[in-house]
C-alpha atoms as a PDB file:
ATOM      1  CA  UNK A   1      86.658 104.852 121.510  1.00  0.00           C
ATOM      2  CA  UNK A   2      86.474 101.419 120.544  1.00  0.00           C
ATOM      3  CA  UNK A   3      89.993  98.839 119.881  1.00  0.00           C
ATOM      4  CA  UNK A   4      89.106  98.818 115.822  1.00  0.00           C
ATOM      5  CA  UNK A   5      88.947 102.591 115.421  1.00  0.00           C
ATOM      6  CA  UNK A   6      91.272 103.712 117.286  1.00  0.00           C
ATOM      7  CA  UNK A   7      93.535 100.545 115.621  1.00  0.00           C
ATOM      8  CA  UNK A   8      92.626 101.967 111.749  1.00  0.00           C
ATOM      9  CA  UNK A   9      93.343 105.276 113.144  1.00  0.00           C
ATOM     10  CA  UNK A  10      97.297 104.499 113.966  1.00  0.00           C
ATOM     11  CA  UNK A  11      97.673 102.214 110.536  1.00  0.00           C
ATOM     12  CA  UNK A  12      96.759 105.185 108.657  1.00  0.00           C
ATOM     13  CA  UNK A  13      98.622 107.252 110.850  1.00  0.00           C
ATOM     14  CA  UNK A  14     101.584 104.930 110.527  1.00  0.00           C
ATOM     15  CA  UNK A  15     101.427 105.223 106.791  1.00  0.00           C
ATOM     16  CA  UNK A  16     100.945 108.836 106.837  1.00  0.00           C
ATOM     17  CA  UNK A  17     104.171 108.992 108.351  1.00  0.00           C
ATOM     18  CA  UNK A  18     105.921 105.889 105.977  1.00  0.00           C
ATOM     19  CA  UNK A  19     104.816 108.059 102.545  1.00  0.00           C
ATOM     20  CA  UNK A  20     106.187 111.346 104.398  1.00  0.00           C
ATOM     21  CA  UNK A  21     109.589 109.553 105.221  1.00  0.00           C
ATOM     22  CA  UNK A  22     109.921 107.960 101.759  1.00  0.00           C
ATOM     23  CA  UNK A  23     108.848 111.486 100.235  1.00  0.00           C
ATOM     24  CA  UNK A  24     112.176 112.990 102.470  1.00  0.00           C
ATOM     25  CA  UNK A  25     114.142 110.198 101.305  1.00  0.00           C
ATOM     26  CA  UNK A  26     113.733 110.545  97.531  1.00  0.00           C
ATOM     27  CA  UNK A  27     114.080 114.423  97.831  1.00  0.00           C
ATOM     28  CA  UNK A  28     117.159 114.035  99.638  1.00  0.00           C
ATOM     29  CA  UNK A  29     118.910 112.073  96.540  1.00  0.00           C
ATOM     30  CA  UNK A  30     118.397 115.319  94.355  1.00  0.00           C
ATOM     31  CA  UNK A  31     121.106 116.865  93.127  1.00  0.00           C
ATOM     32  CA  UNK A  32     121.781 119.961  94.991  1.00  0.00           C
ATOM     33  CA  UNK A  33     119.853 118.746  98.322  1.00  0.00           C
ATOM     34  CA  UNK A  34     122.834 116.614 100.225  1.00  0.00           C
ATOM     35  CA  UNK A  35     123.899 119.618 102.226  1.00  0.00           C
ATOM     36  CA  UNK A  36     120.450 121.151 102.982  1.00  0.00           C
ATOM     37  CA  UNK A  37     119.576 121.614 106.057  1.00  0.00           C
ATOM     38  CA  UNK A  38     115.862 122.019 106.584  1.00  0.00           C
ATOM     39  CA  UNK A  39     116.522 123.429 110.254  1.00  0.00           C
ATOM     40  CA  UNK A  40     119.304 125.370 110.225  1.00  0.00           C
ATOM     41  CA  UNK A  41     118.159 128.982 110.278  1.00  0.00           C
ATOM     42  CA  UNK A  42     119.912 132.144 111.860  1.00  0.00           C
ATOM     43  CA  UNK A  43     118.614 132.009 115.610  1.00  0.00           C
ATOM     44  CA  UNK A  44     118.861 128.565 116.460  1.00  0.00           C
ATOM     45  CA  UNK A  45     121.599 127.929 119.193  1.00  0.00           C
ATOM     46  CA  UNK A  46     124.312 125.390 118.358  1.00  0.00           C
ATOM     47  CA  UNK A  47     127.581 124.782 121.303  1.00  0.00           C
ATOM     48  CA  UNK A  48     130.158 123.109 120.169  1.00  0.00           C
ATOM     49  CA  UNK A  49     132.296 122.017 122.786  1.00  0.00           C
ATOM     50  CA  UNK A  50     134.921 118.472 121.654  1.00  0.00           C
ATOM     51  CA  UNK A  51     132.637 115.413 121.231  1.00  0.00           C
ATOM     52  CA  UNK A  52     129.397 116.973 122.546  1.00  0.00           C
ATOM     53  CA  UNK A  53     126.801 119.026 120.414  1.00  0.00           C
ATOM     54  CA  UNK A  54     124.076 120.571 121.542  1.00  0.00           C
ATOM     55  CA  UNK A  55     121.471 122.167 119.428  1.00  0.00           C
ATOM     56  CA  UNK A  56     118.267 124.268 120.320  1.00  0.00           C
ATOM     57  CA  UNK A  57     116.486 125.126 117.333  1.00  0.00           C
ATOM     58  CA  UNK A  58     114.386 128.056 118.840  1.00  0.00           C
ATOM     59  CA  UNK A  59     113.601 129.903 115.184  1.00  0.00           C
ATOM     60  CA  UNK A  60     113.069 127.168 113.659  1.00  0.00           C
ATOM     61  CA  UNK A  61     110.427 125.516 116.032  1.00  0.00           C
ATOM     62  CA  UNK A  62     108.750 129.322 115.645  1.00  0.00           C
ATOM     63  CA  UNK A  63     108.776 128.950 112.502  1.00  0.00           C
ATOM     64  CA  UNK A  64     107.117 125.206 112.116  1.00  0.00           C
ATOM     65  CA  UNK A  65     104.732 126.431 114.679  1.00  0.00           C
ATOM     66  CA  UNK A  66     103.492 129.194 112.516  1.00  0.00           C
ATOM     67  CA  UNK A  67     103.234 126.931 109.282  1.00  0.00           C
ATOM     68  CA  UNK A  68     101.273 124.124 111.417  1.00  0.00           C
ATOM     69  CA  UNK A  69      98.733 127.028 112.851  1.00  0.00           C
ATOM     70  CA  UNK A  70      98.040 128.050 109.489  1.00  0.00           C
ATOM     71  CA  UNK A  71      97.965 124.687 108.009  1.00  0.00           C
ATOM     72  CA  UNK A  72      95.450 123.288 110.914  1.00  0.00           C
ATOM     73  CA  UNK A  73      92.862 126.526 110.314  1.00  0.00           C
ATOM     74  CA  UNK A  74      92.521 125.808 106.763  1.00  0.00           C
ATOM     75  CA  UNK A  75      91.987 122.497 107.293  1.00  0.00           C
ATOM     76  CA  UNK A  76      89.249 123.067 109.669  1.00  0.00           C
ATOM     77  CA  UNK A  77      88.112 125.960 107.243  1.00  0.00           C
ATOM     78  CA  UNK A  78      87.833 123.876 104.338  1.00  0.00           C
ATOM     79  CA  UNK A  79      85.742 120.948 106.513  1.00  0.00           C
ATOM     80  CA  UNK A  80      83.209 123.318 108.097  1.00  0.00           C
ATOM     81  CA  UNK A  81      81.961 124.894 105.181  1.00  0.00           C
END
């Protein structure tokens, strides 16, 4: 892969990923959405123990995994027709 592609590649990347954050940003300012917690679902471990906090989101990485999968195949549905 040559420099240039690969270089246009990770600026749109890059602003994929700007627009995405700015999107969270603004939707976090609604009223209603300060105490949402996107991953916070029943299943996911959380210990508690003084200062220390350790989370392991196991449902909710099930969860995005599904939505990605069916996100991806549609994707490459929709392109190979």
């Amino acid at each position: 892969m040559e420099l240039e592609a690969l270089g246009k590649i990770l600026l749109v990347g890059g602003g994929v990923v700007f627009a995405l954050g700015g999107a969270l940003v603004l939707v976090s300012r609604l009223p209603g959405m300060s105490g949402f917690r996107l991953f916070d679902l029943p299943g996911d471990v959380r210990i508690q123990t003084g200062n220390l906090t350790c989370v392991v989101p196991i449902v909710s990485m099930i969860v995005l995994s599904i939505v990605i999968t069916i996100i991806v195949n549609l994707i490459i549905r929709f392109l190979n027709r």
